[in-house]
Protein backbone atom coordinates (compact mmCIF):
# COMPACT_ATOMS: atom_id res chain seq x y z
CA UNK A 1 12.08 2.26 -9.26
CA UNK A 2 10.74 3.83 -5.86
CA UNK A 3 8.59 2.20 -3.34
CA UNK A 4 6.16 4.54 -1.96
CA UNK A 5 4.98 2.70 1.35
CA UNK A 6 1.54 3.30 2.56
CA UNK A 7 1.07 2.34 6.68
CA UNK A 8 -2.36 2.85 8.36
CA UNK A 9 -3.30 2.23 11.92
CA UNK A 10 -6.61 2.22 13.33
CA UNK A 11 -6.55 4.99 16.57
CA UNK A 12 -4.33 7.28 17.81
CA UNK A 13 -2.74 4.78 20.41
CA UNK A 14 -1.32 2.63 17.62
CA UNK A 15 2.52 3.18 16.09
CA UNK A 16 3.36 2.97 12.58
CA UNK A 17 6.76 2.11 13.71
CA UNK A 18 6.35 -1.92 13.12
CA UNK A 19 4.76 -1.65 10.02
CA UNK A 20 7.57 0.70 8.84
CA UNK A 21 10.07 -1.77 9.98
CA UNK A 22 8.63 -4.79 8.80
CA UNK A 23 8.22 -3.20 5.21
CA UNK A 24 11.68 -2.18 4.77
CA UNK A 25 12.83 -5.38 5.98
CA UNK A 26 10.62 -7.08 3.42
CA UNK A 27 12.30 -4.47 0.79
CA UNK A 28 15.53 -5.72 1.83
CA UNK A 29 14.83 -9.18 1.28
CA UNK A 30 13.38 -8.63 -2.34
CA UNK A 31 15.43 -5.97 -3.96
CA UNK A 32 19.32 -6.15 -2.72
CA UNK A 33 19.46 -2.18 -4.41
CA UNK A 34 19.93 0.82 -2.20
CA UNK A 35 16.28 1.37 -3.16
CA UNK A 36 14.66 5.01 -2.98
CA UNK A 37 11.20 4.94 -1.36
CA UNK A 38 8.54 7.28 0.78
CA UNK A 39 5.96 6.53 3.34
CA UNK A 40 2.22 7.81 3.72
CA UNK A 41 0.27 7.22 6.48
CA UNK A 42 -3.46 7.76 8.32
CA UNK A 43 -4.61 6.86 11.64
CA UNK A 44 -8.44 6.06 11.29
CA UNK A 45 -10.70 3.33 10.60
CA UNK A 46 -10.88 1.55 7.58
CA UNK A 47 -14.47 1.85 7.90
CA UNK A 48 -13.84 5.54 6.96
CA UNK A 49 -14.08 5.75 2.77
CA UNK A 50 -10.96 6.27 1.16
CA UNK A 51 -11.22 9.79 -0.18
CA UNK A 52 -10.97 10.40 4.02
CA UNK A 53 -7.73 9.12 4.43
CA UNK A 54 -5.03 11.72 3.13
CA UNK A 55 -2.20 9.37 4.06
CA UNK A 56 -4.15 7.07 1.51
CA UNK A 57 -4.90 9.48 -1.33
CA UNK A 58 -1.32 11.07 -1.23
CA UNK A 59 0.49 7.49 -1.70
CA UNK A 60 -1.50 7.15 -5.00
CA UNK A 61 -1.06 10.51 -6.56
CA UNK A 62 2.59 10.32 -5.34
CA UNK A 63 2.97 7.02 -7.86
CA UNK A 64 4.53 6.96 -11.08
CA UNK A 65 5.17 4.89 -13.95
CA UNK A 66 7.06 2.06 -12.63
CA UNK A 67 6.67 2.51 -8.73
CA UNK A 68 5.24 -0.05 -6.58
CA UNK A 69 2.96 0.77 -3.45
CA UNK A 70 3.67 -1.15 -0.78
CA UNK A 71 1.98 -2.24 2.18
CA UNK A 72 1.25 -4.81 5.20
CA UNK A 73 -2.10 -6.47 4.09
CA UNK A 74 -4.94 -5.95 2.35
CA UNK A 75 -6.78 -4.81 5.29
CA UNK A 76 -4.73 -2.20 5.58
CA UNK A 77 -5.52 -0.45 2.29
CA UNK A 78 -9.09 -1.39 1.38
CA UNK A 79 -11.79 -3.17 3.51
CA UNK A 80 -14.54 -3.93 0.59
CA UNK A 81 -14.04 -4.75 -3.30
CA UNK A 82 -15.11 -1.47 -4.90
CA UNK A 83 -12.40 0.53 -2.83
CA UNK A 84 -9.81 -2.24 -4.19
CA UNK A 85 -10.92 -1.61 -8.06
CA UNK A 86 -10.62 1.73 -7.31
CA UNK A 87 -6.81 1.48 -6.24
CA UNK A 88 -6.37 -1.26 -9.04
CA UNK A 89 -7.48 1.73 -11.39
CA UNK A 90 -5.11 3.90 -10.34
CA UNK A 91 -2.32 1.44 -10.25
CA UNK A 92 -3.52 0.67 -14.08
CA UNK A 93 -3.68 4.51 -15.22
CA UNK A 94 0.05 5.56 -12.89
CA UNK A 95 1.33 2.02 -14.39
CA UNK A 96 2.53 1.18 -11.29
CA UNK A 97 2.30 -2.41 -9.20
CA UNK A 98 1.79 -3.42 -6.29
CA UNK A 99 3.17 -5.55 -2.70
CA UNK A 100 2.09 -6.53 0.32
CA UNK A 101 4.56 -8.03 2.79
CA UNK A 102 2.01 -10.16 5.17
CA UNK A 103 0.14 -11.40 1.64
CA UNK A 104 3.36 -11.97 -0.39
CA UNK A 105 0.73 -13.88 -2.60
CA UNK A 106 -0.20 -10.28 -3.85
CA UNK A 107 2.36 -9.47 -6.05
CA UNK A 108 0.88 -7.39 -8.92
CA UNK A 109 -2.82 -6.18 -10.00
CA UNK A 110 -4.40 -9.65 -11.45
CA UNK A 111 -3.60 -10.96 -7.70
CA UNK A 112 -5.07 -8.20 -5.81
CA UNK A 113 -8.21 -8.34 -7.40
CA UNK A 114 -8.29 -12.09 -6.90
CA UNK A 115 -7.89 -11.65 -2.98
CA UNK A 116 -10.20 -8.82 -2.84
CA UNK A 117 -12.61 -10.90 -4.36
């Protein structure tokens, strides 16, 4: 299994560095493995669409069958329900889950969509 981390920040001013560390700590916690993962990142709005961030777009081609993309919070990833079906498509076609370490609630597809919602 491989994590492939997705980090976004909103300007240029922002580090990814805390995110990074406080996934990979998270990691650590839940999987004891020497676990394989990558990181993508943007540093724009959320209010920019999703085909606009390329940090975005690469973590989800990147996964495969059995990866999990990984991330702070849902704000992070999506700001509005259709851009959240669209990543719980892509989840569902790659089969491939998902976690977010400041939402721990979201621990797979089903519970995405409910806190989306």
């Amino acid at each position: 299994m491989k994590y492939v981390i997705y980090l976004r920040v909103s300007t240029k001013k922002q580090d990814h560095s805390p995110q990074l560390q406080n996934c990979l700590n998270f990691l650590k916690r839940q999987d004891a493995s020497d676990f394989r993962y990558c990181v993508y990142s943007d540093e724009l709005s959320s209010r920019k669409k999703m085909d606009k961030r390329v940090g975005l777009q690469s973590a989800l081609e990147k996964l495969q069958k059995g990866d999990v993309l990984v991330g702070m919070r849902l704000d992070r990833l999506a700001r509005n329900l259709y851009e959240t079906t669209q990543i719980i498509h892509t989840l569902e076609e790659k089969q491939a889950d998902i976690l977010m370490v400041d939402q721990p609630g979201i621990k797979n597809k089903v519970l995405l969509g409910l806190y989306a919602g």
